[in-house]
PDB file of N, CA and C in Angstrom:
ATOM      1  N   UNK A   1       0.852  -1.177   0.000  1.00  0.00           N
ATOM      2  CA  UNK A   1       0.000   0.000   0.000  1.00  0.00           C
ATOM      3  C   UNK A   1       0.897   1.240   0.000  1.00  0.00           C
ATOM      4  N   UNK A   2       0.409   2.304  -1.123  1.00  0.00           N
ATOM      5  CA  UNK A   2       1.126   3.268  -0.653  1.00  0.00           C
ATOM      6  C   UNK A   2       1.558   4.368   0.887  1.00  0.00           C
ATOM      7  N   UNK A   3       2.092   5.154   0.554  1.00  0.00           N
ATOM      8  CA  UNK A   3       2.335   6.296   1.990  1.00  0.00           C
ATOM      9  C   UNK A   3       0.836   7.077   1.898  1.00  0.00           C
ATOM     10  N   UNK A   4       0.394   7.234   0.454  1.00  0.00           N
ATOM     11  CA  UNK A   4      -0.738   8.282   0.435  1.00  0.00           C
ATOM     12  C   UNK A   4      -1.852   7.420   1.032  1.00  0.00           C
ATOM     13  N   UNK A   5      -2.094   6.294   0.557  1.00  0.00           N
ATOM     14  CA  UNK A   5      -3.427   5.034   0.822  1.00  0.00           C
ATOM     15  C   UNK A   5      -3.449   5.072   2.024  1.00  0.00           C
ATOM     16  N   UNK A   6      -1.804   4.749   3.094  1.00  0.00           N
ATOM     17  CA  UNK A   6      -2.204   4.524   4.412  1.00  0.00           C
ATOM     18  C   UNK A   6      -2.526   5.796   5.374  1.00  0.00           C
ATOM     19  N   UNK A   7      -1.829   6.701   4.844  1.00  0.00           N
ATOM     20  CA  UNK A   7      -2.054   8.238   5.361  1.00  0.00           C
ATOM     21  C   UNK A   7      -3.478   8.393   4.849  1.00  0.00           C
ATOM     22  N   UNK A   8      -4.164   8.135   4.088  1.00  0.00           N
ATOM     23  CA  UNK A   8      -5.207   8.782   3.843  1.00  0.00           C
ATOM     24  C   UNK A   8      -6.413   8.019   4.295  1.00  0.00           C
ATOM     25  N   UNK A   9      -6.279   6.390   4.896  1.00  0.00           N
ATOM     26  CA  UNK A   9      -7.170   6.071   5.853  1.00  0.00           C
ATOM     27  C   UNK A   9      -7.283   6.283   7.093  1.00  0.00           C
ATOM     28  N   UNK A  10      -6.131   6.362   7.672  1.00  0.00           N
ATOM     29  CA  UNK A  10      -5.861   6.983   8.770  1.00  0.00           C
ATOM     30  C   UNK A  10      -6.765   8.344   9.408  1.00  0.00           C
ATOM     31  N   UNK A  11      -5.889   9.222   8.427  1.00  0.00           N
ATOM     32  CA  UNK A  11      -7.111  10.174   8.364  1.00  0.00           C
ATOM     33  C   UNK A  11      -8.390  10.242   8.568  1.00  0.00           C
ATOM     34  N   UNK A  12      -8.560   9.377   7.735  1.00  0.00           N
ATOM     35  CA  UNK A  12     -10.467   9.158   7.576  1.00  0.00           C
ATOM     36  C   UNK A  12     -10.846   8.940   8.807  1.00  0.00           C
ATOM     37  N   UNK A  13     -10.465   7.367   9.761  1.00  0.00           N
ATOM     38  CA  UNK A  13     -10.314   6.874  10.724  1.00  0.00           C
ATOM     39  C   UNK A  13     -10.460   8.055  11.740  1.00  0.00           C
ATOM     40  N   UNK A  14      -9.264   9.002  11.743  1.00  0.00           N
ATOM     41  CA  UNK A  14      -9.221   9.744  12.731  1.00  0.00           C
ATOM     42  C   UNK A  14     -10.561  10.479  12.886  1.00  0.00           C
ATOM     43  N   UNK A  15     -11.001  11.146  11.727  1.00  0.00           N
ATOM     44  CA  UNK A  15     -12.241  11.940  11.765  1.00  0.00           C
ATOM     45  C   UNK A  15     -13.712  10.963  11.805  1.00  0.00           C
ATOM     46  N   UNK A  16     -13.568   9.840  11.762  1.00  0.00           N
ATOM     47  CA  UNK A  16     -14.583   9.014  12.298  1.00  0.00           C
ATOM     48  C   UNK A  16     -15.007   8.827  10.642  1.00  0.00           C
ATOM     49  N   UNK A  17     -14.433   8.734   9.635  1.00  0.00           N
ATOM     50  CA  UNK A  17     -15.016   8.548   8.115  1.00  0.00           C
ATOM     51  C   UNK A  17     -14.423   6.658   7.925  1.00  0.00           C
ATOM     52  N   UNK A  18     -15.255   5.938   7.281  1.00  0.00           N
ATOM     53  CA  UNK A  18     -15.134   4.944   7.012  1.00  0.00           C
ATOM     54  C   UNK A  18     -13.998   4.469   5.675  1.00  0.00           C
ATOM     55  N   UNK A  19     -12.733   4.368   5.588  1.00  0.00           N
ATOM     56  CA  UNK A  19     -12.067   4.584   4.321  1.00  0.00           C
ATOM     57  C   UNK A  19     -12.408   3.962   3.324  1.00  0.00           C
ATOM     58  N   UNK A  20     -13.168   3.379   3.107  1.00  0.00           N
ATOM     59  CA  UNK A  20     -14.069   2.500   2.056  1.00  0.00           C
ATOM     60  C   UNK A  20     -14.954   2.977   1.546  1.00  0.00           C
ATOM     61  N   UNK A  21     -15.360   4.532   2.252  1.00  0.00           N
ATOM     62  CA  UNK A  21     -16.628   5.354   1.999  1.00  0.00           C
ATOM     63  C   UNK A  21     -16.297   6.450   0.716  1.00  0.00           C
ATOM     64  N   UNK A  22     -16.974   6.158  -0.722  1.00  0.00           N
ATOM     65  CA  UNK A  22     -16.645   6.551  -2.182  1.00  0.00           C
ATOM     66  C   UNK A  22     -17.347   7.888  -1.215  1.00  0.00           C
ATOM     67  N   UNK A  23     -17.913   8.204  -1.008  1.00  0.00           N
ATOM     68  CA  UNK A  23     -18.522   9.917  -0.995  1.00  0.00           C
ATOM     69  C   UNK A  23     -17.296  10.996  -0.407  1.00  0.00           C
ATOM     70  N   UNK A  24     -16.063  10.471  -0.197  1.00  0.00           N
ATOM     71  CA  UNK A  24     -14.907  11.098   0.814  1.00  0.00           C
ATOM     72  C   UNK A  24     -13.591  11.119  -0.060  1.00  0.00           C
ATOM     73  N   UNK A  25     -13.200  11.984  -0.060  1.00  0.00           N
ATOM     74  CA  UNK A  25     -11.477  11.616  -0.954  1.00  0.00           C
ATOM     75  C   UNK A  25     -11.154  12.634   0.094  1.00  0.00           C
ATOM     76  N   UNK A  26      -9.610  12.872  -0.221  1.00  0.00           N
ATOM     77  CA  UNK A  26      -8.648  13.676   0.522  1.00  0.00           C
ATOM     78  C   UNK A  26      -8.411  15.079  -0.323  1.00  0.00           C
ATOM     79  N   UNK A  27      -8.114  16.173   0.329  1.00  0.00           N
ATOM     80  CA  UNK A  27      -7.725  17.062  -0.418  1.00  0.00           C
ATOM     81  C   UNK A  27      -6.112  17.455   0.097  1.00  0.00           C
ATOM     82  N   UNK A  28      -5.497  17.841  -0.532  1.00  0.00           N
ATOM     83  CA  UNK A  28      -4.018  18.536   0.403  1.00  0.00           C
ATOM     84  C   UNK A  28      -3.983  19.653   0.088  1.00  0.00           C
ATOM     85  N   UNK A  29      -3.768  20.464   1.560  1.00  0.00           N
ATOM     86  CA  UNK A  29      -4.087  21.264   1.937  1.00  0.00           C
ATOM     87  C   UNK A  29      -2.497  22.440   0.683  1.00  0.00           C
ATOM     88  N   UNK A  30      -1.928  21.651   0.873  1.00  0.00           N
ATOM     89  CA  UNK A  30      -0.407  22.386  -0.078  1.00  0.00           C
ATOM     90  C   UNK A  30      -0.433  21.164  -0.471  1.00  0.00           C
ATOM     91  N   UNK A  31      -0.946  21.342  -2.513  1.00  0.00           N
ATOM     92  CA  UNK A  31      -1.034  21.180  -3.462  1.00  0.00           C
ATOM     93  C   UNK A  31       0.176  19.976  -3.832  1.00  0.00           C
ATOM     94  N   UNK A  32       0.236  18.904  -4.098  1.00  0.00           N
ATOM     95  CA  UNK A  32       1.246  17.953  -4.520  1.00  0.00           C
ATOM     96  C   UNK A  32       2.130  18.885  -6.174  1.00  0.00           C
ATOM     97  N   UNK A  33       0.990  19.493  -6.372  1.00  0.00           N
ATOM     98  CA  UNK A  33       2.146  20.024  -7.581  1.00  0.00           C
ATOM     99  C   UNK A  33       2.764  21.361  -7.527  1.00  0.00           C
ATOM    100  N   UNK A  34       2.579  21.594  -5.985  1.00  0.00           N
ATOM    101  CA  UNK A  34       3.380  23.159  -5.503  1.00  0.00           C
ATOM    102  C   UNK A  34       4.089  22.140  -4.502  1.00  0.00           C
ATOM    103  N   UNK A  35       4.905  21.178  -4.553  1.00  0.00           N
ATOM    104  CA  UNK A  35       5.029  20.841  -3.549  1.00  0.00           C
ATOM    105  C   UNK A  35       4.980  20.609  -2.516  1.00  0.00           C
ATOM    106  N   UNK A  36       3.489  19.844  -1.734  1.00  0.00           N
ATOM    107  CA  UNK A  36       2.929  19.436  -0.615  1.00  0.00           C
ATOM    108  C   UNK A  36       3.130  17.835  -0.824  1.00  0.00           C
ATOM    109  N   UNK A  37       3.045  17.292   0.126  1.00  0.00           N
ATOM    110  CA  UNK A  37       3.306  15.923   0.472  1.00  0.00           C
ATOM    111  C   UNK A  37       2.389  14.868   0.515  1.00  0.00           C
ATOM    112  N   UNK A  38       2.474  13.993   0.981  1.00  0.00           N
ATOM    113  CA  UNK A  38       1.053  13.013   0.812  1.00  0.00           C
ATOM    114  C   UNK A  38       0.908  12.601   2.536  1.00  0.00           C
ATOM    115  N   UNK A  39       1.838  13.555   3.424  1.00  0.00           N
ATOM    116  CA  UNK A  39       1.778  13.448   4.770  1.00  0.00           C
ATOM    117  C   UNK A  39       0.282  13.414   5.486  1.00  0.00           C
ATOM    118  N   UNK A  40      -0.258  13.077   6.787  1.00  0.00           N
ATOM    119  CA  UNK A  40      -0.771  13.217   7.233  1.00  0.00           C
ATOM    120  C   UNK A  40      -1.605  14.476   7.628  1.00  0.00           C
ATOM    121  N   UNK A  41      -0.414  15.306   8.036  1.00  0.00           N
ATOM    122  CA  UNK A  41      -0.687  16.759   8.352  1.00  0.00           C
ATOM    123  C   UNK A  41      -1.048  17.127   7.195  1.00  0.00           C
ATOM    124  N   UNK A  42      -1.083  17.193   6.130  1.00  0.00           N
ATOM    125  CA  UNK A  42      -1.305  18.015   4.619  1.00  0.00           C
ATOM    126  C   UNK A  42      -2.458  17.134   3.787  1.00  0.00           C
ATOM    127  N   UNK A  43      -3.146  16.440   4.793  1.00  0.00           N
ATOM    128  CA  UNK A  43      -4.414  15.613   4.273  1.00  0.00           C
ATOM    129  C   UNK A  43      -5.783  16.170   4.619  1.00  0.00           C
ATOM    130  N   UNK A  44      -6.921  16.740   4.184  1.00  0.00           N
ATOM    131  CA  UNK A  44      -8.200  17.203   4.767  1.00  0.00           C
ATOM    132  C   UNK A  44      -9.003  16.548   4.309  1.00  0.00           C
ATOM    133  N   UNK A  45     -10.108  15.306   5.006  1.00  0.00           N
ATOM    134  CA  UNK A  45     -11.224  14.462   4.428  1.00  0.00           C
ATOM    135  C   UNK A  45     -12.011  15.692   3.749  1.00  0.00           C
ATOM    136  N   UNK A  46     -12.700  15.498   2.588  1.00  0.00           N
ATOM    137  CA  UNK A  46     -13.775  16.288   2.088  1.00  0.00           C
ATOM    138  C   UNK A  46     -14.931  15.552   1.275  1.00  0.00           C
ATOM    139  N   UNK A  47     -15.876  15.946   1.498  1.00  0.00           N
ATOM    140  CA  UNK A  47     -16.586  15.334   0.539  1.00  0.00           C
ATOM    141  C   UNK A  47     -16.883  15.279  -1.134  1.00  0.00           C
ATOM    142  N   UNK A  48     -17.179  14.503  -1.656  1.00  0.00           N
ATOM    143  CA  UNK A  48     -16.304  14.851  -3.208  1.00  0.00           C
ATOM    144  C   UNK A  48     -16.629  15.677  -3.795  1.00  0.00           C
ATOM    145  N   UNK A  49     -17.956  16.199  -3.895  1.00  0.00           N
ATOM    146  CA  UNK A  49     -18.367  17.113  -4.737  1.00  0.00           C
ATOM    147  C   UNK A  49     -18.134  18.488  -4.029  1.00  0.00           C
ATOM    148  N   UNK A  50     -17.741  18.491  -2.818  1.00  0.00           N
ATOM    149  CA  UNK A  50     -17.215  19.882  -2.111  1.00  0.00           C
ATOM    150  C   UNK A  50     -15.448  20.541  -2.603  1.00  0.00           C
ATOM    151  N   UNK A  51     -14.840  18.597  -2.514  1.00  0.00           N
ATOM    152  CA  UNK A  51     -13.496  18.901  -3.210  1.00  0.00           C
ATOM    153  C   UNK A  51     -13.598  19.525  -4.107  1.00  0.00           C
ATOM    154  N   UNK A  52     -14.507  19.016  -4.960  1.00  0.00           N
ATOM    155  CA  UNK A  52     -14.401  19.076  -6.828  1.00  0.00           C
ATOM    156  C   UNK A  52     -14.649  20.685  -6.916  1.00  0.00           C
ATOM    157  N   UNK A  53     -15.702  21.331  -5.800  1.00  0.00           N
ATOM    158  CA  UNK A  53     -16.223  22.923  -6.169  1.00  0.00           C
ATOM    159  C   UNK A  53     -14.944  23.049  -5.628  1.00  0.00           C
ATOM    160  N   UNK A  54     -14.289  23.252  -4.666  1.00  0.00           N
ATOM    161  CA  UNK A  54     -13.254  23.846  -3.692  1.00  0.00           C
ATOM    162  C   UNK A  54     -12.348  24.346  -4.765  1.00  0.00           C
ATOM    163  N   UNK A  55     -12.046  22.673  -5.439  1.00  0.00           N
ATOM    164  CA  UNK A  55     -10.581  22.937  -6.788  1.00  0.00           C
ATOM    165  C   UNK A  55     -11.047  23.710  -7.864  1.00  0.00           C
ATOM    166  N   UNK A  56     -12.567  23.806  -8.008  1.00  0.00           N
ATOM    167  CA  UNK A  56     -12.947  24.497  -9.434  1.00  0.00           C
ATOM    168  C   UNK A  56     -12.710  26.255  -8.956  1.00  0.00           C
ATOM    169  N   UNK A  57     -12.841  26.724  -7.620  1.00  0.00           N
ATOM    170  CA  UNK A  57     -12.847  28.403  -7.176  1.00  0.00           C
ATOM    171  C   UNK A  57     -11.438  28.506  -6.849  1.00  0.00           C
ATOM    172  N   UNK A  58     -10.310  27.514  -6.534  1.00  0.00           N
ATOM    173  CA  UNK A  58      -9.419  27.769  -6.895  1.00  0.00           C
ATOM    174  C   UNK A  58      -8.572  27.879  -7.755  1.00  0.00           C
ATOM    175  N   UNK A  59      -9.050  27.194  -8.871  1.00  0.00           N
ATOM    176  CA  UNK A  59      -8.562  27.638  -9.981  1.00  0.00           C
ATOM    177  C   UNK A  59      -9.263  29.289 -11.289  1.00  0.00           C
ATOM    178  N   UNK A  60     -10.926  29.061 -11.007  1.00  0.00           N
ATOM    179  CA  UNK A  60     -11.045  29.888 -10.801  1.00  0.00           C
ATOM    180  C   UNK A  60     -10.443  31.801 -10.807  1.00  0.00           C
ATOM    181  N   UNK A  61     -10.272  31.178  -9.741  1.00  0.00           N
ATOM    182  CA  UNK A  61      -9.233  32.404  -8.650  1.00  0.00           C
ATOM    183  C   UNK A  61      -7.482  32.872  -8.965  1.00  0.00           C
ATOM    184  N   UNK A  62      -7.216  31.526  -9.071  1.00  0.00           N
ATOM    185  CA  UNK A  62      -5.709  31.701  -9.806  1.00  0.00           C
ATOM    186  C   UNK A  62      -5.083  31.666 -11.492  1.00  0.00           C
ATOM    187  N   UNK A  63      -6.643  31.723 -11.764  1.00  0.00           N
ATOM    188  CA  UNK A  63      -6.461  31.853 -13.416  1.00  0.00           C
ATOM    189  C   UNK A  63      -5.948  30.476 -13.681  1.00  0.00           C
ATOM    190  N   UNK A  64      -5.717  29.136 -13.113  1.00  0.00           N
ATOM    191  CA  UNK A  64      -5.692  27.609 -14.004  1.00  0.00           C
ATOM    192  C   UNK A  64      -6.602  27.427 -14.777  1.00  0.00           C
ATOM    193  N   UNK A  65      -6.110  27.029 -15.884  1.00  0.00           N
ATOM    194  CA  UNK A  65      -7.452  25.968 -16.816  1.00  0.00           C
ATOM    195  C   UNK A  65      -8.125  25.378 -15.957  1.00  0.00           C
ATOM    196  N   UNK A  66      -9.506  25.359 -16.838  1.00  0.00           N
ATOM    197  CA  UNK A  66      -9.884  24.243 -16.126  1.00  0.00           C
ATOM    198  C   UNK A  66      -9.788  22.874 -17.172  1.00  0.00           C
ATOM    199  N   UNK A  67      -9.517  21.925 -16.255  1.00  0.00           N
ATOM    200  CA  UNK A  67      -8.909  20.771 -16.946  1.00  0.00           C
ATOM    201  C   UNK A  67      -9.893  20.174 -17.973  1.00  0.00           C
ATOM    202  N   UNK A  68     -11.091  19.993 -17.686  1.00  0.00           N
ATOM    203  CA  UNK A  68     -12.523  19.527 -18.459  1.00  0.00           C
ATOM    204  C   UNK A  68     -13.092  20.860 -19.384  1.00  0.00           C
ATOM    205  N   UNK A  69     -12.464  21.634 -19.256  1.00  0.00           N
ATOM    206  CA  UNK A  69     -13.016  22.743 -20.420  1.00  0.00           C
ATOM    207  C   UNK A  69     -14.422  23.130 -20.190  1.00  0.00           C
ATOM    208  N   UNK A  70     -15.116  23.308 -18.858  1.00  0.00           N
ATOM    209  CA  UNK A  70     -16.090  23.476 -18.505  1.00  0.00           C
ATOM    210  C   UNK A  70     -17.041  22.283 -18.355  1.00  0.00           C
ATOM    211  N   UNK A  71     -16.608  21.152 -18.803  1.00  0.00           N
ATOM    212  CA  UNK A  71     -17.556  20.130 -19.556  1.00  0.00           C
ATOM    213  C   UNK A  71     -17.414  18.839 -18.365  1.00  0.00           C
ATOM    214  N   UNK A  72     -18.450  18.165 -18.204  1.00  0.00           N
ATOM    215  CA  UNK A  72     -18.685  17.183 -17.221  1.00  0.00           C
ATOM    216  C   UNK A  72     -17.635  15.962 -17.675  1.00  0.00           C
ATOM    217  N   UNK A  73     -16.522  15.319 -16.844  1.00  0.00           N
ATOM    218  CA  UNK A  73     -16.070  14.287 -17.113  1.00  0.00           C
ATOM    219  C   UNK A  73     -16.768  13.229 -17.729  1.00  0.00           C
ATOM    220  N   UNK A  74     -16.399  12.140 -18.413  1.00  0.00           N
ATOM    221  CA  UNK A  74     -17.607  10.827 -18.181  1.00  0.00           C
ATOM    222  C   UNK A  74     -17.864  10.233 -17.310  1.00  0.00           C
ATOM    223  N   UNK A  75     -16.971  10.285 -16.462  1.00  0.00           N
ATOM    224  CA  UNK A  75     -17.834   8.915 -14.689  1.00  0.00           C
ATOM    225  C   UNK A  75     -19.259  10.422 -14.231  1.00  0.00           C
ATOM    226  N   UNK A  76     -18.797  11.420 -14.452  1.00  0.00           N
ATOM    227  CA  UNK A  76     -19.884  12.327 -14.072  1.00  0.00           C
ATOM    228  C   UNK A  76     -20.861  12.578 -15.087  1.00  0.00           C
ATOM    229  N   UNK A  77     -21.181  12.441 -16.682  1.00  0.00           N
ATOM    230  CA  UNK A  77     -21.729  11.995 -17.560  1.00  0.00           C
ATOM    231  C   UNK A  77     -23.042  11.167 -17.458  1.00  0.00           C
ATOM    232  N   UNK A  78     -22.061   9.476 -16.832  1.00  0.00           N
ATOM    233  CA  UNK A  78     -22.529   8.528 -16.333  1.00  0.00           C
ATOM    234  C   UNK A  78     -23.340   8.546 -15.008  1.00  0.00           C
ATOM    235  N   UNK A  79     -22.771   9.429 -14.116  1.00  0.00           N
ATOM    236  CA  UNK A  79     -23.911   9.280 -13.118  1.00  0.00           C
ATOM    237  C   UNK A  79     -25.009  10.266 -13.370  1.00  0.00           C
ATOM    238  N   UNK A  80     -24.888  11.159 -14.003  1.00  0.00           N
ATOM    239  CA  UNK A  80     -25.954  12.175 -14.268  1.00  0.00           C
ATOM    240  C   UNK A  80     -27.097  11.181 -15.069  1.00  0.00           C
ATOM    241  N   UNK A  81     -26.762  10.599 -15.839  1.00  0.00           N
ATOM    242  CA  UNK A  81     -28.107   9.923 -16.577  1.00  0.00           C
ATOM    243  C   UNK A  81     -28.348   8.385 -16.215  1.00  0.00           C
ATOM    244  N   UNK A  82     -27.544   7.965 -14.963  1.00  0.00           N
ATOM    245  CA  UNK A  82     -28.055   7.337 -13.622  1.00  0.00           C
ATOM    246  C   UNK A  82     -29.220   7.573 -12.691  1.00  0.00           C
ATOM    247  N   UNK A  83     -28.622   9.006 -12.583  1.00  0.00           N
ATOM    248  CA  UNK A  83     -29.631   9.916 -11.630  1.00  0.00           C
ATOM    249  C   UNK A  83     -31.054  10.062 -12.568  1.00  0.00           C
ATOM    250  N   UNK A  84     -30.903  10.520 -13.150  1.00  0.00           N
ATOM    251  CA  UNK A  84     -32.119  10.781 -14.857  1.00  0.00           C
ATOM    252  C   UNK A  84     -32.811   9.490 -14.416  1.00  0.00           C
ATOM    253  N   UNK A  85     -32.542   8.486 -14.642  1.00  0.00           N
ATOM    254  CA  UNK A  85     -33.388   7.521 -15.053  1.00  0.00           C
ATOM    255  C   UNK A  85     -34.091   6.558 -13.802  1.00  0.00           C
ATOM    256  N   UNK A  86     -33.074   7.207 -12.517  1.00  0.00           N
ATOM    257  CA  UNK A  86     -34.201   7.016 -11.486  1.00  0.00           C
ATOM    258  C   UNK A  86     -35.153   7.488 -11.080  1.00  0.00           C
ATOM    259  N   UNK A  87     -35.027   8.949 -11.813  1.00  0.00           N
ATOM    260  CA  UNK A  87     -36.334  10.111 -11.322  1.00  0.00           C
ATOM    261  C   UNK A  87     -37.566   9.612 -12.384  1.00  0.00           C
ATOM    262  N   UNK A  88     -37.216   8.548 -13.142  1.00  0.00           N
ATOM    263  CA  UNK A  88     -38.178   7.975 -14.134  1.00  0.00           C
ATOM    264  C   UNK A  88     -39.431   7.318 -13.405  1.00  0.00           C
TER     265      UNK A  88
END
């Protein structure tokens, strides 16, 4: 297992989140590609779609692309007309 996998259940653990639980990823707090770590301390549980807004106003904010060009990934594609077809 990696340093990030075990640091990042841990985490979970600590805050009482189940690490098996898909609604939770990690965010780091200092950015792995500004050089932040996959440490403990530089791990924040979030929920995913809070991550996903969090990273979209920070980029946003710092003038990054956005990576999807405004446009819904496909696993998010896919659950949108998941969702659709249960409201059927």
């Amino acid at each position: 297992m990696s340093n990030y996998k075990e640091n990042r259940s841990r985490v979970f653990e600590i805050c009482g989140i189940d690490p098996k639980d898909r609604k939770y990823n990690c965010h780091h707090e200092q950015f792995r590609s500004e050089g932040g770590s996959d440490d403990k301390s530089n791990l924040f549980p979030m929920e995913v779609g809070e991550h996903k807004q969090l990273h979209k106003t920070i980029s946003e904010q710092e003038g990054y692309p956005d990576p999807n060009g405004g446009k819904m990934s496909r696993k998010e594609q896919r659950k949108a007309r998941k969702r659709r077809k249960k409201r059927r």
